[in-house]
C-alpha atoms as a PDB file:
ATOM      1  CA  UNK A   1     -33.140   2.208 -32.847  1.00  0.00           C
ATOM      2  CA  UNK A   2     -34.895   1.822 -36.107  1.00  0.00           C
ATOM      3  CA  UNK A   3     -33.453   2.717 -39.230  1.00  0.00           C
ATOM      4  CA  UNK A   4     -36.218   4.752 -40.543  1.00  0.00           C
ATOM      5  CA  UNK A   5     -35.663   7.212 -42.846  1.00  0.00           C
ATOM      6  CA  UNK A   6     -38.187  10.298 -44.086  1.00  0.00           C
ATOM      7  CA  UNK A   7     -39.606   8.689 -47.139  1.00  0.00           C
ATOM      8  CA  UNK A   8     -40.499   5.271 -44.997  1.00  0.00           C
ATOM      9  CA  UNK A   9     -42.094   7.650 -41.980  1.00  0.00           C
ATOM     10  CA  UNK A  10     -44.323   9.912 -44.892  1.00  0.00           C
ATOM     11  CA  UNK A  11     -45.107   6.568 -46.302  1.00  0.00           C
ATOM     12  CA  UNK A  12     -46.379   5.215 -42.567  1.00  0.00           C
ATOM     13  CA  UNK A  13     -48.247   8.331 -42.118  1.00  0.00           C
ATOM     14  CA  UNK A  14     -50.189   8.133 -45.469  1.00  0.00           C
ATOM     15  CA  UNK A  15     -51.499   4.479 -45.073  1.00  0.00           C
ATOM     16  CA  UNK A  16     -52.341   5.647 -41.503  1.00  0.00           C
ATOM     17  CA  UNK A  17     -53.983   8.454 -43.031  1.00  0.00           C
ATOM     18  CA  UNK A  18     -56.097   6.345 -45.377  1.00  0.00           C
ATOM     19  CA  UNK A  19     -56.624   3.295 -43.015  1.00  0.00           C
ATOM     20  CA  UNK A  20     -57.755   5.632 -39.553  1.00  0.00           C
ATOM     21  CA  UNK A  21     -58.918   8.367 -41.775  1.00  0.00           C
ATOM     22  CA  UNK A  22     -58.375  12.164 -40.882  1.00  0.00           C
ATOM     23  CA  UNK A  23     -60.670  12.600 -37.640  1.00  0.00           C
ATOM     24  CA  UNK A  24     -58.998   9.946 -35.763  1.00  0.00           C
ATOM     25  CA  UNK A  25     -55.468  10.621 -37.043  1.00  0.00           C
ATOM     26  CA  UNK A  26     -54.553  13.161 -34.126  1.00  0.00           C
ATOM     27  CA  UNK A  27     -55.961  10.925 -31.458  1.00  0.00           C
ATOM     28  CA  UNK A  28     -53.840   8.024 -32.862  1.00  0.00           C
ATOM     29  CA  UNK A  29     -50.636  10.075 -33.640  1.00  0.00           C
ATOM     30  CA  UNK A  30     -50.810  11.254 -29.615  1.00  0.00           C
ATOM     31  CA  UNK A  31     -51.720   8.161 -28.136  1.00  0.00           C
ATOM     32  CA  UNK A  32     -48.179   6.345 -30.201  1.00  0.00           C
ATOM     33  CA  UNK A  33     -46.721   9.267 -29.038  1.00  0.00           C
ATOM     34  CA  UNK A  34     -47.846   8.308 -25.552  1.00  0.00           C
ATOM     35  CA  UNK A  35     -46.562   4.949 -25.663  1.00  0.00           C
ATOM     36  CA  UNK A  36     -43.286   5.955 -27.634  1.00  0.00           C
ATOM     37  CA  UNK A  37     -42.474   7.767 -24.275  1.00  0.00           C
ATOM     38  CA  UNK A  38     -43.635   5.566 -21.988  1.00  0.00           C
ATOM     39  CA  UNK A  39     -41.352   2.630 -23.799  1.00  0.00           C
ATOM     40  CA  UNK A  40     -38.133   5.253 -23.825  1.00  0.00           C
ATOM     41  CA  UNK A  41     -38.655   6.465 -20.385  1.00  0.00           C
ATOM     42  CA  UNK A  42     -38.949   2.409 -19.840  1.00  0.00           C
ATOM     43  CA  UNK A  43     -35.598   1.587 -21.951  1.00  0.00           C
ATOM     44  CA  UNK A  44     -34.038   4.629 -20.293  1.00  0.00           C
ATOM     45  CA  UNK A  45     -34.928   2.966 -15.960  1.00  0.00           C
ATOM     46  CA  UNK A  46     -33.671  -0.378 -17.671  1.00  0.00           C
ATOM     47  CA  UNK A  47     -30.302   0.911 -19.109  1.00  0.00           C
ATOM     48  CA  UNK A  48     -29.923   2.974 -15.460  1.00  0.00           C
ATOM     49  CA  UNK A  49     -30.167  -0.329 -13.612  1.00  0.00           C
ATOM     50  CA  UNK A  50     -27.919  -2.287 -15.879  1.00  0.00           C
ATOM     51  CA  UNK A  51     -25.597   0.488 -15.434  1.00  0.00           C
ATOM     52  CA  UNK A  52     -25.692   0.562 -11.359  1.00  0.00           C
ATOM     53  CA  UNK A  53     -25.396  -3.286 -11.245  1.00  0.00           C
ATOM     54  CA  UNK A  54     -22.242  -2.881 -13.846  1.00  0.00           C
ATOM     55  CA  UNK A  55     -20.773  -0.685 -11.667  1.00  0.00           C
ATOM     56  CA  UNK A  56     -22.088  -2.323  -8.360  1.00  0.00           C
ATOM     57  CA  UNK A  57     -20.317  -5.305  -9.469  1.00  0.00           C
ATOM     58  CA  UNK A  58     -17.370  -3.315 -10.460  1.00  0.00           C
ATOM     59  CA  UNK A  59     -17.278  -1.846  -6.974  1.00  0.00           C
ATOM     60  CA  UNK A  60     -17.414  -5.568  -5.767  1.00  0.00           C
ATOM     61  CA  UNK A  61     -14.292  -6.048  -7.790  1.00  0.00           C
ATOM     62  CA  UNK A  62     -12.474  -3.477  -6.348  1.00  0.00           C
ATOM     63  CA  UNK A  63     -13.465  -4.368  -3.093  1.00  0.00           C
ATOM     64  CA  UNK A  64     -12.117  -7.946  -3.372  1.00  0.00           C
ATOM     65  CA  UNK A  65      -8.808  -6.726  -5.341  1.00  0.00           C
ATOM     66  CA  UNK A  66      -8.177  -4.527  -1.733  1.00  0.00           C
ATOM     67  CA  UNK A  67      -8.892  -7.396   0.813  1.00  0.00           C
ATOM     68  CA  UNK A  68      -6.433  -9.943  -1.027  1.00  0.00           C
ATOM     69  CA  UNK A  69      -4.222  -6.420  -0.873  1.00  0.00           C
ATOM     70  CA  UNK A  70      -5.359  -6.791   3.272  1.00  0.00           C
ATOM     71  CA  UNK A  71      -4.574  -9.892   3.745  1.00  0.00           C
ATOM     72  CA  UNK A  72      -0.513  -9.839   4.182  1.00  0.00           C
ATOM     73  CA  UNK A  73      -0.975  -6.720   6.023  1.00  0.00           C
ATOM     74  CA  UNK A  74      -3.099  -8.363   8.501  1.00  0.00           C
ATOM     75  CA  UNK A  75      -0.411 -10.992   9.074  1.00  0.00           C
ATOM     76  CA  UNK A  76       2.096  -8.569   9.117  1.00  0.00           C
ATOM     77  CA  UNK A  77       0.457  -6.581  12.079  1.00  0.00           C
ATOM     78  CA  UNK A  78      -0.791  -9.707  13.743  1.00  0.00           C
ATOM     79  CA  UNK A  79       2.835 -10.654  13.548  1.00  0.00           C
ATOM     80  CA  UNK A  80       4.539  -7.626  14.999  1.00  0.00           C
ATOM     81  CA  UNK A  81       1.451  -7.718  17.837  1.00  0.00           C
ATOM     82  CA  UNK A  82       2.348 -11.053  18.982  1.00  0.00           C
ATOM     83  CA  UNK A  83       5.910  -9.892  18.810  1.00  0.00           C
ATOM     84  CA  UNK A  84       5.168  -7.025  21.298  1.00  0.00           C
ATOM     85  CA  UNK A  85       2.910  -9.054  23.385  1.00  0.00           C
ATOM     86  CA  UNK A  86       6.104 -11.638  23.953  1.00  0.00           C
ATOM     87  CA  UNK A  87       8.687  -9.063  24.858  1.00  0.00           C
ATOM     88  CA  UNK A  88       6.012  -7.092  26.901  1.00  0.00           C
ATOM     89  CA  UNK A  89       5.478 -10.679  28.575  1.00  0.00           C
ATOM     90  CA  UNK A  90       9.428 -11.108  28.773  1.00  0.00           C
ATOM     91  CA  UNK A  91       9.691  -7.696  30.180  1.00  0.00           C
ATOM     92  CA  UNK A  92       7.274  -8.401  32.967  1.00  0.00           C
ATOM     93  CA  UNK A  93       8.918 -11.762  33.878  1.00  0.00           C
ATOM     94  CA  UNK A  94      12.474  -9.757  34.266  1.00  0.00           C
ATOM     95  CA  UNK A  95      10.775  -7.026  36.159  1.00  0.00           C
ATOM     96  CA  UNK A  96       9.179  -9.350  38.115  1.00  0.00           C
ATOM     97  CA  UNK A  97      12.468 -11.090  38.835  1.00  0.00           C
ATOM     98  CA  UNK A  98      14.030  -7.750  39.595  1.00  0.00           C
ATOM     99  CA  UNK A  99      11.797  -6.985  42.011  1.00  0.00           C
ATOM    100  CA  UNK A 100      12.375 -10.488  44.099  1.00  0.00           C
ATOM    101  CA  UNK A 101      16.094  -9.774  43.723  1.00  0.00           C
ATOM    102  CA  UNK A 102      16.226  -6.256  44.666  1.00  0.00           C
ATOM    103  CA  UNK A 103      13.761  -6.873  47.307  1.00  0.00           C
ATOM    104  CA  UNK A 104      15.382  -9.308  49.001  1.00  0.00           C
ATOM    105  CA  UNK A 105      19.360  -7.482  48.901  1.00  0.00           C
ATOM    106  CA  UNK A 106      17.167  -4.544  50.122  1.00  0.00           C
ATOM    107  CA  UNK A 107      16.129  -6.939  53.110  1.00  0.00           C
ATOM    108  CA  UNK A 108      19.650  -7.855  53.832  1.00  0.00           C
ATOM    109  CA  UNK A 109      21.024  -4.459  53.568  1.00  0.00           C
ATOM    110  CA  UNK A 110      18.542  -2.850  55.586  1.00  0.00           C
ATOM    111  CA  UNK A 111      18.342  -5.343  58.673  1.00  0.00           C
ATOM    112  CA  UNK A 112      22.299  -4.268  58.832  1.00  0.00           C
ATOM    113  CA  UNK A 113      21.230  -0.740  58.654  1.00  0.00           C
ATOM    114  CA  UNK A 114      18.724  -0.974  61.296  1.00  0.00           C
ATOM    115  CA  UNK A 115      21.372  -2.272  63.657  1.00  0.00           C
ATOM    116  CA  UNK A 116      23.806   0.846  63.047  1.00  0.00           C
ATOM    117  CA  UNK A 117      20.937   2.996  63.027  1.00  0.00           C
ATOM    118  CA  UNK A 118      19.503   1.907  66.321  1.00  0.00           C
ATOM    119  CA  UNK A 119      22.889   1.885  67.987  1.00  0.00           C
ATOM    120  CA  UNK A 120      23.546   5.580  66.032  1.00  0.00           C
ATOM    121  CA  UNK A 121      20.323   6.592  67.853  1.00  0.00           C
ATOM    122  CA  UNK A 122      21.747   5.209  71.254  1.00  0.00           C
ATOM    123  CA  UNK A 123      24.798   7.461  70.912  1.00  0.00           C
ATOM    124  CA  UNK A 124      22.746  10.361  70.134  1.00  0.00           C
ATOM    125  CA  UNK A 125      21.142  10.194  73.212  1.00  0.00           C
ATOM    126  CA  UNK A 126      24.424   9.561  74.782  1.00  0.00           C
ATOM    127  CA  UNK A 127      25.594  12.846  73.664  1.00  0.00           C
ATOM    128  CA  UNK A 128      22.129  14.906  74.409  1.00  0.00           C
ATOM    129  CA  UNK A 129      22.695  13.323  78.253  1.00  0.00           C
ATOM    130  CA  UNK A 130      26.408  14.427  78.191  1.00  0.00           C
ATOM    131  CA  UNK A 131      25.597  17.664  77.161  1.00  0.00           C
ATOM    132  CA  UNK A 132      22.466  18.521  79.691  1.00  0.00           C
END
């Protein structure tokens, strides 16, 4: 951070030396030590932050980059959903129709039937009297 060599720190510890004067000098080297740590361990939470909102807003990036990526896959899917949703709608109308159609030759075939089968019943019970 500093540029300071070993000559310029001996030369800040002899003026401190002379100016706080050898009683006080240990007391004053730990309490700058104190604050030397407390201002690195400081630097240290600010340079972690920076670093989390860097890569928050990196991440933010990203996540933009994939939901323009999204976007024509949405419309794709929305597409193909509304596609299916028409021919299932088609498919119903046809069954639908099928249904009233084959309903109503089943009408007219089985009202013919009914006939033959009532009259077939008749001549069953034609043949159960000719036989008893």
């Amino acid at each position: 951070m500093f540029d300071i060599g070993f000559w310029e720190l001996m030369l800040i510890g002899l003026v401190a030396l002379l100016v706080v004067g050898p009683e006080r000098l240990p007391k004053l080297a730990y309490t700058a030590g104190k604050w030397l740590g407390k201002g690195r361990s400081m630097l240290n939470a600010v340079k972690a932050e920076i670093d989390k909102e860097i890569k928050a807003e990196e991440l933010k990036e990203i996540i933009e980059k994939q939901k323009k990526q999204l976007n024509p896959l949405e419309e794709a899917i929305e597409e193909t959903s509304s596609s299916v949703r028409d021919f299932k709608n088609e498919v119903g109308k046809n069954l639908r129709e099928g249904e009233k159609v084959f309903g109503s030759e089943q009408e007219s075939v089985s009202a013919p039937l009914g006939d033959s089968a009532q009259r077939s019943g008749d001549h069953a019970d034609d043949d159960k009297q000719r036989s008893g």
